[in-house]
Protein backbone atom coordinates (compact mmCIF):
# COMPACT_ATOMS: atom_id res chain seq x y z
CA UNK A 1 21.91 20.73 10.03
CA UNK A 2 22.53 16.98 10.77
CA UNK A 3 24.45 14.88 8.38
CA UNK A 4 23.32 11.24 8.82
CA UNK A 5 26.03 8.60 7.53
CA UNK A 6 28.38 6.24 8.76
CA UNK A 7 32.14 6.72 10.29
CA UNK A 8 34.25 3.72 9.94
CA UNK A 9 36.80 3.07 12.00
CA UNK A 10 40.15 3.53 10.30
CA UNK A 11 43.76 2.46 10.82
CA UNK A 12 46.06 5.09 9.76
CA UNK A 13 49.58 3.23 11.43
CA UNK A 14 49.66 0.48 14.09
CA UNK A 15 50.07 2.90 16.48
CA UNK A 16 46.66 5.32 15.94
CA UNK A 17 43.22 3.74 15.20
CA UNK A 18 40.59 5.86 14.86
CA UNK A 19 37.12 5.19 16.00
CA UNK A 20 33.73 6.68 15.69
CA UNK A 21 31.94 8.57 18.34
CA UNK A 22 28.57 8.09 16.52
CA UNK A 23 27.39 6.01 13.45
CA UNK A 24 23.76 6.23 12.58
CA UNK A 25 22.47 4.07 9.41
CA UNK A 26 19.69 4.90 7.35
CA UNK A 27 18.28 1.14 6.35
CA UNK A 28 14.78 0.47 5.56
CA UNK A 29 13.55 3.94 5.59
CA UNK A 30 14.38 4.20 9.57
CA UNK A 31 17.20 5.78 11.28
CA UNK A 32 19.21 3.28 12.63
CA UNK A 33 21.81 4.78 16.07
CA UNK A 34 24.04 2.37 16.27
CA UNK A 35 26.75 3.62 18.43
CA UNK A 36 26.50 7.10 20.21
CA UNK A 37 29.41 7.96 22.98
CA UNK A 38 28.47 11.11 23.25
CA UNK A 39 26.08 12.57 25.90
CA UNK A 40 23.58 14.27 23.09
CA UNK A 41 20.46 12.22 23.27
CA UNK A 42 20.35 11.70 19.33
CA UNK A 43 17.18 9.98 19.33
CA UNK A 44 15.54 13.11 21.02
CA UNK A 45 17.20 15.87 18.78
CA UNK A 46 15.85 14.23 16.01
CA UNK A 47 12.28 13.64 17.29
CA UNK A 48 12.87 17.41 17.93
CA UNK A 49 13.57 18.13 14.32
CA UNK A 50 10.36 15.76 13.21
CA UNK A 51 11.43 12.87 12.87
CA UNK A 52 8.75 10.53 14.13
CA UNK A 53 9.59 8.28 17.33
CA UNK A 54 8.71 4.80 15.14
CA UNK A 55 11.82 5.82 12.34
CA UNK A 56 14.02 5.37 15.13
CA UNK A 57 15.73 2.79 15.83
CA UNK A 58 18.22 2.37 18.68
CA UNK A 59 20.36 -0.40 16.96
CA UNK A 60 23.21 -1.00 19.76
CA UNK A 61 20.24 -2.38 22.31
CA UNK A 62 19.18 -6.07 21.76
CA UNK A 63 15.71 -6.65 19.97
CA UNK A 64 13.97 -7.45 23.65
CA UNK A 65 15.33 -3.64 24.58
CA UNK A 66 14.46 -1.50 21.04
């Protein structure tokens, strides 16, 4: 199962800021990755689980790059 959303990061005292390891958007019916630190290729696992390549998006690369 894949939950698709956004994590925000979130300041809980000045001392501990919390920040996402992965934030995927869903915005004009495409999936949107738009930060991934992990080293799961995202993009693949969901071509894997049907999604089709063009509903992808890889937002952190510039335009030129998607």
């Amino acid at each position: 199962m894949v939950t698709l959303g956004k994590l925000s990061t979130q300041q809980c005292s000045p001392s501990h800021v919390y920040r996402p390891i992965m934030h995927l958007d869903l915005k004009n019916e495409k999936i949107w990755i738009q930060q991934n630190t992990t080293e799961v290729d995202i993009a693949l696992e969901l071509i894997e689980m049907g999604v089709l390549k063009h509903d992808i998006v890889i937002g952190f690369n510039s335009p030129k790059m998607r």
